[in-house]
Structures are given as structure tokens and as C-alpha cells.
N, C-alpha and C. Protein backbone atom coordinates (compact mmCIF):
# COMPACT_ATOMS: atom_id res chain seq x y z
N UNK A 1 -25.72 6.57 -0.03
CA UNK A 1 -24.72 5.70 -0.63
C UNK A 1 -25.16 4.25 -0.46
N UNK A 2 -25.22 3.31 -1.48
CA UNK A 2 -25.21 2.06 -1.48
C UNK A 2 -24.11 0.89 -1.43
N UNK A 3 -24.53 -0.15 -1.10
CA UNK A 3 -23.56 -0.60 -0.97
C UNK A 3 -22.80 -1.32 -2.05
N UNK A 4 -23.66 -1.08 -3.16
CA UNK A 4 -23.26 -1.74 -4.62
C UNK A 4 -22.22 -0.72 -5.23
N UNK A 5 -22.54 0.39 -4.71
CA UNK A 5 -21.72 1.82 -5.29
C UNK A 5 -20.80 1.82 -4.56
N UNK A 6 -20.40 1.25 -3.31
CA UNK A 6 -19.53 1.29 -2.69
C UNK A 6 -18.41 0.08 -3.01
N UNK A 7 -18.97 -0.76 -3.04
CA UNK A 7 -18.17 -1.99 -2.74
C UNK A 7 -17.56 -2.26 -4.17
N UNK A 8 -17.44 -1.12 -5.17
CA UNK A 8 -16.75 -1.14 -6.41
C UNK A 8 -15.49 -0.32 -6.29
N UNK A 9 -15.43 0.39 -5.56
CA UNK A 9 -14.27 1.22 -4.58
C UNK A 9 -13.34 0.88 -4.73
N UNK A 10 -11.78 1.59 -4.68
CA UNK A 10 -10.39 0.68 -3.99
C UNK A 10 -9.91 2.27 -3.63
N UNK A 11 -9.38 1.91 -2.03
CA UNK A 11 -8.45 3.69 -1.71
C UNK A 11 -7.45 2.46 -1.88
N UNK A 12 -6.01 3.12 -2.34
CA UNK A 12 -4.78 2.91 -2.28
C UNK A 12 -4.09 3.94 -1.83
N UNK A 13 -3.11 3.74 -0.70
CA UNK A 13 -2.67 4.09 0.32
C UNK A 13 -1.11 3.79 -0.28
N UNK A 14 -0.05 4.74 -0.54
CA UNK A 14 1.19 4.33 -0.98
C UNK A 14 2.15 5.26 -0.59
N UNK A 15 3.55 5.35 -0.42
CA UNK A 15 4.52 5.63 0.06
C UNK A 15 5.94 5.28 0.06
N UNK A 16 6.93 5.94 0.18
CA UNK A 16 8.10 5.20 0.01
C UNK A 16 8.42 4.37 1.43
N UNK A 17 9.38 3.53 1.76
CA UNK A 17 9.18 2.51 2.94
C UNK A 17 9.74 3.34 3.94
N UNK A 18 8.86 3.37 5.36
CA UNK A 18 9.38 4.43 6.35
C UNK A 18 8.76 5.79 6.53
N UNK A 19 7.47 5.85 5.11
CA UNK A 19 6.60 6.92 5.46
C UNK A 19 5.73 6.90 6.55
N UNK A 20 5.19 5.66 6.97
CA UNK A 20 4.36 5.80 7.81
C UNK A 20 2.83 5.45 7.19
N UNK A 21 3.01 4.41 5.90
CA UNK A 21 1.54 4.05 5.35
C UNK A 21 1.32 2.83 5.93
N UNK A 22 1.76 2.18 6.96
CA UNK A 22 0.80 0.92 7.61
C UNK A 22 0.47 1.36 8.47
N UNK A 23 1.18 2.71 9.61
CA UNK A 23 0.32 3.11 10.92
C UNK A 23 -0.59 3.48 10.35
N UNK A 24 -0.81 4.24 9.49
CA UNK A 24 -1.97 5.03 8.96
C UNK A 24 -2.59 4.23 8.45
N UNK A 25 -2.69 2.71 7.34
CA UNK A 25 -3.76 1.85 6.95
C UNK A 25 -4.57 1.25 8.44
N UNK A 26 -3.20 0.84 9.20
CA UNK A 26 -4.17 0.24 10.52
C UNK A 26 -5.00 1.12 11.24
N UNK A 27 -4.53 2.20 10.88
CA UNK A 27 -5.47 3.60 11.87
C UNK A 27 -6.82 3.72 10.84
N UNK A 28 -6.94 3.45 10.03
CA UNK A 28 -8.09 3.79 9.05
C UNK A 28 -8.73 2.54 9.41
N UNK A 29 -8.32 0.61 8.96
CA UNK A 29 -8.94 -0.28 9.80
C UNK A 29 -9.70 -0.05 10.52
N UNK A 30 -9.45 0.56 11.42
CA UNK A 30 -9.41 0.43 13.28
C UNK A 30 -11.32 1.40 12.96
N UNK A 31 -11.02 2.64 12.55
CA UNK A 31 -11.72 3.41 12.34
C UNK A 31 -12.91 3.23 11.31
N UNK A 32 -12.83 2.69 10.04
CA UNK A 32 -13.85 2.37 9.27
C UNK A 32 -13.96 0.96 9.30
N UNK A 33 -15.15 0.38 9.61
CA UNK A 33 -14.96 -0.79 9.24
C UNK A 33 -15.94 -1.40 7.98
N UNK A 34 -16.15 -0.80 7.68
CA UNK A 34 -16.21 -0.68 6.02
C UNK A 34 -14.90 -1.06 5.09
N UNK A 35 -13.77 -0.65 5.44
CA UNK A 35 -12.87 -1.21 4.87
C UNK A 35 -12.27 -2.41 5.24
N UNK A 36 -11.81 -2.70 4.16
CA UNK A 36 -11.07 -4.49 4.40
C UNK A 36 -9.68 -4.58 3.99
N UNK A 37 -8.55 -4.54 4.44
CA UNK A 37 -7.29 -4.73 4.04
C UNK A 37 -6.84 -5.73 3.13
N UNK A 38 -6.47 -5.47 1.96
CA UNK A 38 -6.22 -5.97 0.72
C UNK A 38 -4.81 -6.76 1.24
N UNK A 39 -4.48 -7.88 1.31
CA UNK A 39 -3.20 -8.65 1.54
C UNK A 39 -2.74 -9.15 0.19
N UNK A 40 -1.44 -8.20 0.37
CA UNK A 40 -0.52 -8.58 -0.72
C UNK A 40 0.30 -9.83 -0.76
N UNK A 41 0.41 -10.57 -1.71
CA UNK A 41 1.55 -11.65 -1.80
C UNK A 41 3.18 -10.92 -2.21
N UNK A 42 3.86 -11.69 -1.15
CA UNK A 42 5.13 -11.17 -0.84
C UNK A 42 6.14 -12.64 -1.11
N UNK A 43 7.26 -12.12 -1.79
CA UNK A 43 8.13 -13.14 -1.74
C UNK A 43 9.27 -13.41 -0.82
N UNK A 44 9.18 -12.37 0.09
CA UNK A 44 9.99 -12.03 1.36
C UNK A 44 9.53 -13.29 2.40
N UNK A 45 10.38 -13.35 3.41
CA UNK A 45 10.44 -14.40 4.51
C UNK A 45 9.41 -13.55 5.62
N UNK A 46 8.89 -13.85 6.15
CA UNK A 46 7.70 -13.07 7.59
C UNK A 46 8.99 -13.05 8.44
N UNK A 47 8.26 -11.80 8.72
CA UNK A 47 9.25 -11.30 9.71
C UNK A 47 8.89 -11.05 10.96
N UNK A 48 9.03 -11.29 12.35
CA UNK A 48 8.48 -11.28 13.50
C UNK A 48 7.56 -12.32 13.61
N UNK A 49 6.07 -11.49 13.63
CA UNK A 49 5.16 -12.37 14.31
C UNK A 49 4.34 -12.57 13.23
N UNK A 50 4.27 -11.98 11.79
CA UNK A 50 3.92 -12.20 10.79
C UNK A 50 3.23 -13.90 10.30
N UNK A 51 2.23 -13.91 10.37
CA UNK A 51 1.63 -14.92 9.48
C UNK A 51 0.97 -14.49 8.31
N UNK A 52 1.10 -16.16 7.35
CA UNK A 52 0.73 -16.26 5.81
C UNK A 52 -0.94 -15.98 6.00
N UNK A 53 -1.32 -15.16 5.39
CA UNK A 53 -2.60 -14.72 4.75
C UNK A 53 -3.02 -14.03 6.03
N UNK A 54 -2.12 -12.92 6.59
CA UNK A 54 -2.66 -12.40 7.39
C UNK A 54 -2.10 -10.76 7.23
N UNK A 55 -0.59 -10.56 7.26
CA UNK A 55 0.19 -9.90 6.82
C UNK A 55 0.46 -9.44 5.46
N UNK A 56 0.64 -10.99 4.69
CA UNK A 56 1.07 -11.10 3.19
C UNK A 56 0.48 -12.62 3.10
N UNK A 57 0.75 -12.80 2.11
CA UNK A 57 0.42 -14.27 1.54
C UNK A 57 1.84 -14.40 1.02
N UNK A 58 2.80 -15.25 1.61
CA UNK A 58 3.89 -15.57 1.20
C UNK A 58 4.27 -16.79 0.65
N UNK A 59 4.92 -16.55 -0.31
CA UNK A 59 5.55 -17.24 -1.46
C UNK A 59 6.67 -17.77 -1.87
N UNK A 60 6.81 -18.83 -2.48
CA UNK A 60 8.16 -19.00 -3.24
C UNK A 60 7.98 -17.74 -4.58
N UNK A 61 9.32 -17.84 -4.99
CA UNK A 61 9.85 -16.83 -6.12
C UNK A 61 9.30 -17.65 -7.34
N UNK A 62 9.16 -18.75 -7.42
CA UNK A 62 8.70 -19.88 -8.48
C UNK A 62 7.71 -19.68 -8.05
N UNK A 63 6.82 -19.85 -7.23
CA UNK A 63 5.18 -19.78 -7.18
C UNK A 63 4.72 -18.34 -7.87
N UNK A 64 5.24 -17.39 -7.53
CA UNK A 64 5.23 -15.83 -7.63
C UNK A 64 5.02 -15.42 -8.99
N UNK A 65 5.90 -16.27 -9.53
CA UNK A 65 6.13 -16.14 -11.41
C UNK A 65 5.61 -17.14 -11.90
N UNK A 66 5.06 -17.94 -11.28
CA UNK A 66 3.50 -18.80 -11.91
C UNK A 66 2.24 -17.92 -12.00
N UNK A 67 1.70 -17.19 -10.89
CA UNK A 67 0.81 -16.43 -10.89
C UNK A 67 1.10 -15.30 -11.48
N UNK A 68 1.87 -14.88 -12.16
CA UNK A 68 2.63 -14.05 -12.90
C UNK A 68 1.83 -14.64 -14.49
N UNK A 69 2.57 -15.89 -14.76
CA UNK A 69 2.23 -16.19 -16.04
C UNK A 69 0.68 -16.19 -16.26
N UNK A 70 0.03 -16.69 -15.03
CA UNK A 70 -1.79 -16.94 -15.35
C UNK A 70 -2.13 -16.08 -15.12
N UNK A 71 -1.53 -14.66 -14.84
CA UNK A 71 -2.27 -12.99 -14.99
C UNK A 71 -2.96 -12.97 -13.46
N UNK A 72 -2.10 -13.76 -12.82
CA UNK A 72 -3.46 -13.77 -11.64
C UNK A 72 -3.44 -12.26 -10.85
N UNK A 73 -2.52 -11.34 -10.91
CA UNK A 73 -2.42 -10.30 -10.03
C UNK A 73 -3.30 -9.04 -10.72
N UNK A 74 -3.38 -8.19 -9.79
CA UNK A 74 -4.16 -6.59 -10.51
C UNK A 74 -2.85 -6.17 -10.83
N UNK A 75 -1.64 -6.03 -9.86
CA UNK A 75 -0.09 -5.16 -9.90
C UNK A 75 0.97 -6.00 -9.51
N UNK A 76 1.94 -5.99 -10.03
CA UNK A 76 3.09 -6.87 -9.43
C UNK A 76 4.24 -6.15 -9.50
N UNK A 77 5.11 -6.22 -8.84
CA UNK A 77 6.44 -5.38 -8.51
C UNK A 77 7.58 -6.17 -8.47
N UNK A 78 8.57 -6.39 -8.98
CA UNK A 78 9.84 -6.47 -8.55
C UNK A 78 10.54 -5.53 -7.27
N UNK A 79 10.18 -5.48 -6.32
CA UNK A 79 10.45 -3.81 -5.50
C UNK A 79 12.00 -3.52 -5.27
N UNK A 80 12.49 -4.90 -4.22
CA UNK A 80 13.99 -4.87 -4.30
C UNK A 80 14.52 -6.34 -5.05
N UNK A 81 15.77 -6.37 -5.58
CA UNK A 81 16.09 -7.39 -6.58
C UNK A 81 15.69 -8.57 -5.33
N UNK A 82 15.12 -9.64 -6.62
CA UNK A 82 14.91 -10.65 -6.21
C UNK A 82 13.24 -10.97 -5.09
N UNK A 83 12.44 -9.74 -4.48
CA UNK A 83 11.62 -9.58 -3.62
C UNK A 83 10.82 -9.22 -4.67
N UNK A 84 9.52 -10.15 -4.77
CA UNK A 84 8.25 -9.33 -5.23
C UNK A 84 7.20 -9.41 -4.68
N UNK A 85 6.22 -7.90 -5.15
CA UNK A 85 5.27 -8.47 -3.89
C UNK A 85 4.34 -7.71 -5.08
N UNK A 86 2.74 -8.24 -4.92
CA UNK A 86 1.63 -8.17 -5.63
C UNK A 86 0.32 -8.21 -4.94
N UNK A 87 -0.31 -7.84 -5.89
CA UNK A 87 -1.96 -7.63 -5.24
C UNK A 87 -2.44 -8.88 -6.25
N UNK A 88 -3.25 -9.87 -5.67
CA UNK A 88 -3.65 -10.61 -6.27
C UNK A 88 -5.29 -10.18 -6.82
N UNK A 89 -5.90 -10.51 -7.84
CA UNK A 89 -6.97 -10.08 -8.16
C UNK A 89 -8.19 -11.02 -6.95
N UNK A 90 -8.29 -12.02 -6.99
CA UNK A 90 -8.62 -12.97 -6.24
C UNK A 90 -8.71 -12.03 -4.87
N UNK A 91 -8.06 -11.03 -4.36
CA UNK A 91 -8.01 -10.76 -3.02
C UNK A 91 -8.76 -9.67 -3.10
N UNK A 92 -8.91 -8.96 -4.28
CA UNK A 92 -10.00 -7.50 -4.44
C UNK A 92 -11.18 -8.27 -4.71
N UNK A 93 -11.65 -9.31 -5.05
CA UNK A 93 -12.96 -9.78 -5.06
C UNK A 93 -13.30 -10.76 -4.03
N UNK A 94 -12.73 -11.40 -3.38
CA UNK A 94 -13.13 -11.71 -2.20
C UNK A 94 -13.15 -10.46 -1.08
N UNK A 95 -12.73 -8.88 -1.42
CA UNK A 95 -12.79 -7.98 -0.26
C UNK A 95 -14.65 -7.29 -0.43
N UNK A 96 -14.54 -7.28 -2.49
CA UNK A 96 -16.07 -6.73 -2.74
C UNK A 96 -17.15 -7.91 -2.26
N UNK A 97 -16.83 -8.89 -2.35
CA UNK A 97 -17.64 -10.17 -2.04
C UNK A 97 -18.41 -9.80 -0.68
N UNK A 98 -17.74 -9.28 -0.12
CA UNK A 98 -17.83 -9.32 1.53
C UNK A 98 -18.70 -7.82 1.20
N UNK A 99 -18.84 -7.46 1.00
CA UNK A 99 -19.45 -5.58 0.34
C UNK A 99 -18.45 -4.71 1.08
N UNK A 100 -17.33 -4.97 1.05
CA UNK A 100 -16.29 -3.75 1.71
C UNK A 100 -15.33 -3.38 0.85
N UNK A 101 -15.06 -2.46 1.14
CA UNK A 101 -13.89 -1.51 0.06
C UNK A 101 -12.68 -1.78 0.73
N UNK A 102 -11.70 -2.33 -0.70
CA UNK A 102 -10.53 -2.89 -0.10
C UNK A 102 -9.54 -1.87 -0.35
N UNK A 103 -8.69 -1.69 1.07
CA UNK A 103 -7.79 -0.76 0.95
C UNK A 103 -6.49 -1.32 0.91
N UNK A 104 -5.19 -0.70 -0.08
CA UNK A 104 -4.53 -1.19 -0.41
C UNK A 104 -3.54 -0.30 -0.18
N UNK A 105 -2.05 -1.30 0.47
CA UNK A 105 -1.00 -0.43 0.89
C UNK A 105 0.13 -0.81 -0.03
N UNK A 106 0.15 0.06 -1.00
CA UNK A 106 0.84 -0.91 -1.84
C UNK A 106 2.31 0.17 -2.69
N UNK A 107 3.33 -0.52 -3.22
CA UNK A 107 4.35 0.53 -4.06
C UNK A 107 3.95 1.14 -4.57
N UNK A 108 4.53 2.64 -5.02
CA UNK A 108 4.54 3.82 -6.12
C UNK A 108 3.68 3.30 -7.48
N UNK A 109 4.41 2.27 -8.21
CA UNK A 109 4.14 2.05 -9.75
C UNK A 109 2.56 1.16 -9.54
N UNK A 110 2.79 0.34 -8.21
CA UNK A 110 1.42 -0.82 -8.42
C UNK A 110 0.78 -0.28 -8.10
N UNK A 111 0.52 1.24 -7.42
CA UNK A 111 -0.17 2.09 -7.46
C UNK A 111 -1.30 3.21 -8.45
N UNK A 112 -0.19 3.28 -9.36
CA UNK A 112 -0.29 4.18 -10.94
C UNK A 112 -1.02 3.11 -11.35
N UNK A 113 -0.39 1.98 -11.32
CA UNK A 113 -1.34 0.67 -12.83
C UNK A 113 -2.58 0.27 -11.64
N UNK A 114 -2.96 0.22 -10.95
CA UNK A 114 -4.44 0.17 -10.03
C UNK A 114 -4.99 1.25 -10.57
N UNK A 115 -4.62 2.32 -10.19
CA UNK A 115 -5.31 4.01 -10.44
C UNK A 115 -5.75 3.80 -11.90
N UNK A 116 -4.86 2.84 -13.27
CA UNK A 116 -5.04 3.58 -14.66
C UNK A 116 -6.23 1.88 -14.80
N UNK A 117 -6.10 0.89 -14.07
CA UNK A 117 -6.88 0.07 -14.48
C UNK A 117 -8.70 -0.28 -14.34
N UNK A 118 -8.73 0.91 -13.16
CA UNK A 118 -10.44 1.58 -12.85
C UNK A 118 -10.19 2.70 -12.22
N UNK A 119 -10.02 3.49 -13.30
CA UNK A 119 -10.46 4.68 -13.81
C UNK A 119 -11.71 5.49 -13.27
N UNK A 120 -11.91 6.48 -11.82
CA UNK A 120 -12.56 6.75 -11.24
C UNK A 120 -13.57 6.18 -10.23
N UNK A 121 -12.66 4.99 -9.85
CA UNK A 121 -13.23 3.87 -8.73
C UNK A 121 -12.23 4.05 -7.84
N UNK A 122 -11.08 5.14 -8.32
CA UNK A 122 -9.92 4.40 -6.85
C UNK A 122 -9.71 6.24 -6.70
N UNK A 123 -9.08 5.87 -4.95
CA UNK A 123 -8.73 7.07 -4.77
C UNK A 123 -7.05 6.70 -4.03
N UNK A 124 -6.79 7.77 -4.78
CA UNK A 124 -4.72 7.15 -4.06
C UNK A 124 -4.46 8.49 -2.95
N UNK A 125 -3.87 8.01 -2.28
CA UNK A 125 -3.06 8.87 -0.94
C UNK A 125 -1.86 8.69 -1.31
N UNK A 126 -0.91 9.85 -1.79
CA UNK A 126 0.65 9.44 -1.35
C UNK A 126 0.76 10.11 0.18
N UNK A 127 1.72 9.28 0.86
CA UNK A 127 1.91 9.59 2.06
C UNK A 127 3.19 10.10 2.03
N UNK A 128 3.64 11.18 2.46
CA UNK A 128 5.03 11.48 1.84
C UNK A 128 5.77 12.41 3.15
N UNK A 129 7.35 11.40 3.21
CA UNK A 129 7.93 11.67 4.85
C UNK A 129 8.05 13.17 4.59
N UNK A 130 8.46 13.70 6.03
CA UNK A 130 8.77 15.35 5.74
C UNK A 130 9.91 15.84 5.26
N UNK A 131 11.00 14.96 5.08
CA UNK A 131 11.98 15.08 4.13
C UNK A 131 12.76 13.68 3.57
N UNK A 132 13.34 13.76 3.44
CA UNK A 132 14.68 12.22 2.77
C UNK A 132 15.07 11.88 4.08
N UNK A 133 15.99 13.33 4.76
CA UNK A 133 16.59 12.95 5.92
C UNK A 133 15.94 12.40 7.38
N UNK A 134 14.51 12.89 7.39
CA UNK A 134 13.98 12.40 8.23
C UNK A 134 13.27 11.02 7.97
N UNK A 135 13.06 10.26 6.92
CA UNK A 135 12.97 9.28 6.73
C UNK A 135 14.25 8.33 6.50
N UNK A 136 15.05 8.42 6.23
CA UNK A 136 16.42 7.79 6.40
C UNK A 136 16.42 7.63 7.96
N UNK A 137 16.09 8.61 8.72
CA UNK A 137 16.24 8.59 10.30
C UNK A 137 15.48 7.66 10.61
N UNK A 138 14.22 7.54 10.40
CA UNK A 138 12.88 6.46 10.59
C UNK A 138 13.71 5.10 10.61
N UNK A 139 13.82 4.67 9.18
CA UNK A 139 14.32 3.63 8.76
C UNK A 139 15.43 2.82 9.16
N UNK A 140 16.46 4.13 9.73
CA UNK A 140 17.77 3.68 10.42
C UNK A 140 17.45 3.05 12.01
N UNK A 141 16.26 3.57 13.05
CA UNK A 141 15.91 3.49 13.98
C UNK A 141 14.95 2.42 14.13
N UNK A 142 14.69 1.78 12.84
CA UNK A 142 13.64 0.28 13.03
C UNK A 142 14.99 -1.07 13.10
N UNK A 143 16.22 -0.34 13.03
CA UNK A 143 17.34 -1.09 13.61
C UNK A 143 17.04 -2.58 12.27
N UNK A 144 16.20 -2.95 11.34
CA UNK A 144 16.41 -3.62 10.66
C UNK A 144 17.56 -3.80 9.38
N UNK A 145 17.51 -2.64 9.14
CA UNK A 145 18.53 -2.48 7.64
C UNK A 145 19.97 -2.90 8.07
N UNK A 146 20.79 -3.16 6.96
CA UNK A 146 22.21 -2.61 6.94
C UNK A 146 22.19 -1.71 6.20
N UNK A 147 23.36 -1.21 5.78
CA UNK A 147 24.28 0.31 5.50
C UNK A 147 23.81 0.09 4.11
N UNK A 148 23.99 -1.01 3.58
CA UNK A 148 23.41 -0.95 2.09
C UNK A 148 21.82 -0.99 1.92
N UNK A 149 21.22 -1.51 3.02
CA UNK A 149 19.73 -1.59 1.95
C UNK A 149 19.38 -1.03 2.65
N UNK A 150 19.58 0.24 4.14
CA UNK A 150 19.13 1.38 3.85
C UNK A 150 19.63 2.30 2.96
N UNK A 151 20.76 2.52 2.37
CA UNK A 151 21.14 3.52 1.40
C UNK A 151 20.06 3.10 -0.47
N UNK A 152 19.59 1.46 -0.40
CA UNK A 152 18.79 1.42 -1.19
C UNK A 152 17.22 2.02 -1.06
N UNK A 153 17.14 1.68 -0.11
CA UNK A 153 15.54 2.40 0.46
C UNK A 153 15.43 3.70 0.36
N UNK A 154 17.00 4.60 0.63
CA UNK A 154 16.70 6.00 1.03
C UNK A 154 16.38 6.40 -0.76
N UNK A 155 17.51 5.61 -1.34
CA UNK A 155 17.37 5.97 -3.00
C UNK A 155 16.35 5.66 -3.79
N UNK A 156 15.30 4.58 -3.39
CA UNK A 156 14.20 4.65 -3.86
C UNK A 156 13.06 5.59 -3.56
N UNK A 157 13.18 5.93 -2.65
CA UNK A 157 12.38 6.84 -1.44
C UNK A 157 12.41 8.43 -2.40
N UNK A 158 13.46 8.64 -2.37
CA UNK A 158 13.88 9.49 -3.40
C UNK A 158 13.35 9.75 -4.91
N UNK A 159 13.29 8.57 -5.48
CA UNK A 159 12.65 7.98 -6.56
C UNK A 159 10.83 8.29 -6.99
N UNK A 160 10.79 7.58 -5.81
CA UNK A 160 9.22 7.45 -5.43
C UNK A 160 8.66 8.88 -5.34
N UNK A 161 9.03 9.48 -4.68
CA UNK A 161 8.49 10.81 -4.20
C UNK A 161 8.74 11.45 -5.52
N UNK A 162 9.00 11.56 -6.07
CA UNK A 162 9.19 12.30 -7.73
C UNK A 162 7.57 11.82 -7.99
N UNK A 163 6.61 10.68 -7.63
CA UNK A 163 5.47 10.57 -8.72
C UNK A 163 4.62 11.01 -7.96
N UNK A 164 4.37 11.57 -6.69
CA UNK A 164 3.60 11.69 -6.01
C UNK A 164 2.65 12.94 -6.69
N UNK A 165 2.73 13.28 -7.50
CA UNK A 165 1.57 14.33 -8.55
C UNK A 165 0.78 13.48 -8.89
N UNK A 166 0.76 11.95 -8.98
CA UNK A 166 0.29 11.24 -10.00
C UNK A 166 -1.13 10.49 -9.34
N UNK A 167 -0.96 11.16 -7.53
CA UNK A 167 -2.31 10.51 -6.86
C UNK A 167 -3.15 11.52 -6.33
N UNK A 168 -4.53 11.33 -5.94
CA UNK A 168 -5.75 12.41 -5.83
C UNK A 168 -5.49 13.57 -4.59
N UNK A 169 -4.45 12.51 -4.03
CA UNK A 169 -3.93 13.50 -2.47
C UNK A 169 -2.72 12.81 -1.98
N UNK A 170 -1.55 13.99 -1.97
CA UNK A 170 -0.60 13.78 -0.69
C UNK A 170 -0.88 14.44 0.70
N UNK A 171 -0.61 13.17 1.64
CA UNK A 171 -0.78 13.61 2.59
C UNK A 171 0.71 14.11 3.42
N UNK A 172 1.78 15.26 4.00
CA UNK A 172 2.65 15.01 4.77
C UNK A 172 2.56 14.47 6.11
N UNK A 173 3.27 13.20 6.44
CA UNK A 173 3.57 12.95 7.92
C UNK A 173 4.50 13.36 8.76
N UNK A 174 4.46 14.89 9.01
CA UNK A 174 5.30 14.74 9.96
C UNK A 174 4.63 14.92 11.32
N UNK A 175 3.46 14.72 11.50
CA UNK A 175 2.82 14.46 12.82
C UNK A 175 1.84 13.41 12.51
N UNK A 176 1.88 12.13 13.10
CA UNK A 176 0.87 10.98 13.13
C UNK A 176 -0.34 11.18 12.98
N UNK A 177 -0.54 11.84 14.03
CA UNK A 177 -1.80 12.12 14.41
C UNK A 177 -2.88 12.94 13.14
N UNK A 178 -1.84 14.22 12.90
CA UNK A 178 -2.62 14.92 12.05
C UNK A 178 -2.72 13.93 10.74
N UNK A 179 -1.84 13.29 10.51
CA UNK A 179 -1.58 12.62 8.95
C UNK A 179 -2.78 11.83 8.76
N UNK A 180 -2.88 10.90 10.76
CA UNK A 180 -4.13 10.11 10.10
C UNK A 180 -5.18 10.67 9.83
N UNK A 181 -5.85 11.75 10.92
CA UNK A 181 -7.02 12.49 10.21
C UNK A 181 -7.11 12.90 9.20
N UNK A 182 -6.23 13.49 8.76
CA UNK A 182 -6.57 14.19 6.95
C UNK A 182 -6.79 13.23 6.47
N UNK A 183 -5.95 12.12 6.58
CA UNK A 183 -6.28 10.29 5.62
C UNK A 183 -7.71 10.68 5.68
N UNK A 184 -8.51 10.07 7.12
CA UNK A 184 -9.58 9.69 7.27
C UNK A 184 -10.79 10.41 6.49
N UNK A 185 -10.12 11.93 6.84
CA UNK A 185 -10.99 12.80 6.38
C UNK A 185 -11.91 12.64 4.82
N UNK A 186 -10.02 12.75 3.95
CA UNK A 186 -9.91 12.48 2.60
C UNK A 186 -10.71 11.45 2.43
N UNK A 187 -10.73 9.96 2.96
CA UNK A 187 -11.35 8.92 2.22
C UNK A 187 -12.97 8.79 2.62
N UNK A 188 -13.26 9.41 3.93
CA UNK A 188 -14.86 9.68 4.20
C UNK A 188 -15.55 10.39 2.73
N UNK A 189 -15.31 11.54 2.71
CA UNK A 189 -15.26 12.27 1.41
C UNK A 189 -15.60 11.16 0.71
N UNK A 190 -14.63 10.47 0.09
CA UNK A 190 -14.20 9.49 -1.04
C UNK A 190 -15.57 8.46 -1.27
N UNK A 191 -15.95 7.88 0.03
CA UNK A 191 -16.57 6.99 0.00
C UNK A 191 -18.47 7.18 -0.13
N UNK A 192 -18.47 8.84 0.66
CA UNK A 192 -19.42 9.19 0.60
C UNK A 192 -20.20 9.71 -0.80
N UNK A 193 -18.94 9.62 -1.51
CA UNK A 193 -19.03 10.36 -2.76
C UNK A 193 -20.02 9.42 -3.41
């Protein structure tokens, strides 16, 4: 494998929120370092210990829909009203720049339009909880939500998992451990290919 053949690559890594696709992107990090984490621009506030261009590249809602108008993104989402978050193109070529394959943790749909926009360069993982109820449980226990925007999450979650035919592999998490190996497994495969 070369690294010209490689570094044309993208795994996308996707899930409904509460599956468990950032332990598993950071567990793949950690493990290949061949890959480079694709940072999405977010119109959300950082939360915790979160810094800009580290986490997300965060935004005003007016900046967001500027780079909107100049096409600057590969995918962009409206996810919850008023929150958008995107893959900027700029951030997949500064990841090939570097000769590493950028992995991307990104929504259901910005998922599908990555997958339909290079066409046998990407490989998608849905990560998919072991049921509704046990992800509602997840989500309720990160003590962030209220009563409404977890009952929105659980209903997108819901949503989401309806497209999961639409990527090269679901993986189930209901054990960490195993979830990340099959990941790893799956994208060794992928890359070696």
C-alpha cells in the first residue's frame, strides 16, 4: 500500500448521539496513527474543556451560513434547530496534505452525501446502540439533557438507525471493548485494501 493510495481515503464513523462513536474514533486515534481526526465546525457553545480547532471549530450561526454560501463544506447539517455542524472541505485536505486518512465522526445524512460524493474512497461504520432503551439510558446518565432534548435525541436516534443499511458495516455496541476491535479490525482491512 502507498501512501498516495492511501491518503485519498475517508472512514466515516457515524451514529445516533449516545452510541458510543467518539470512544470508538478516539480508540482508533490512539491505535492508528495513520489516521487524522477530521474537526468539524460546530455552531454550538464548547462545552467543558473543549477548545476551537481542537474539538470543533466553532462558530457564529452567521459565519456558518457564509461558508455555507461559498460551498466551503464537503456536508453540512442542520442537526438540532438552530445547531449546525459541518465538515469543512479545507479540513479533508489539510488531513491528505499531511498523507493521513481523515476520519470522520460525523451525522447519519453528512454521512450518505460523503459516501455518494467519492464513491469507493470512503468506508462508513454505523455504530448502532443495542437498543433505543439502552441508549436513552446512556444519554440520560451524561446528566446533560433535559426531558425535552433528550426525548429529541431519543427520536432522532430512532430516525437515524432506520439508514444504517446505507453504510459498508454496522458495528453493535453493546460491549466497548468488542465494538472497538471489530471497528479496528474493519478499517485495517479498509486501508490495507
Amino acid at each position: 500500500m502507498t501512501t498516495v493510495e492511501n491518503h485519498q481515503k475517508i472512514i466515516i464513523i457515524t451514529a445516533p448521539s449516545g452510541a458510543g462513536k467518539t470512544s470508538i474514533t478516539t480508540y482508533l486515534l490512539e491505535q492508528l496513527p495513520n489516521l487524522a481526526f477530521s474537526i468539524s465546525a460546530a455552531t454550538r457553545s464548547p462545552r467543558g474543556t473543549e477548545k476551537n480547532g481542537v474539538e470543533y471549530y466553532f462558530m457564529s450561526v452567521e459565519e456558518f451560513q457564509e461558508k455555507i454560501r461559498k460551498e466551503d463544506f464537503l456536508e453540512w447539517e442542520m442537526v438540532y434547530e438552530g445547531k449546525y455542524y459541518g465538515t469543512l472541505k479545507s479540513e479533508i485536505s489539510r488531513i491528505w496534505a499531511q498523507g493521513k486518512t481523515p476520519i470522520l465522526d460525523i451525522d447519519v445524512k453528512g454521512a450518505i452525501h460523503v459516501q455518494q460524493m467519492y464513491p469507493g474512497k470512503t468506508l462508513s461504520i454505523f455504530i448502532e446502540p443495542p437498543s433505543v432503551e439502552e441508549l436513552e439510558r446512556r444519554l440520560a446518565s451524561r446528566g446533560t439533557e433535559t426531558k425535552e432534548s433528550l426525548a429529541a435525541r431519543v427520536n432522532k436516534a430512532s430516525y437515524e438507525i432506520s439508514f444504517k443499511h446505507h453504510f459498508n458495516h454496522t458495528v453493535v455496541n453493546d460491549d466497548l471493548t468488542q465494538a472497538r476491535t471489530k471497528t479496528l479490525s474493519i478499517i485495517n482491512s479498509f486501508l490495507d485494501s
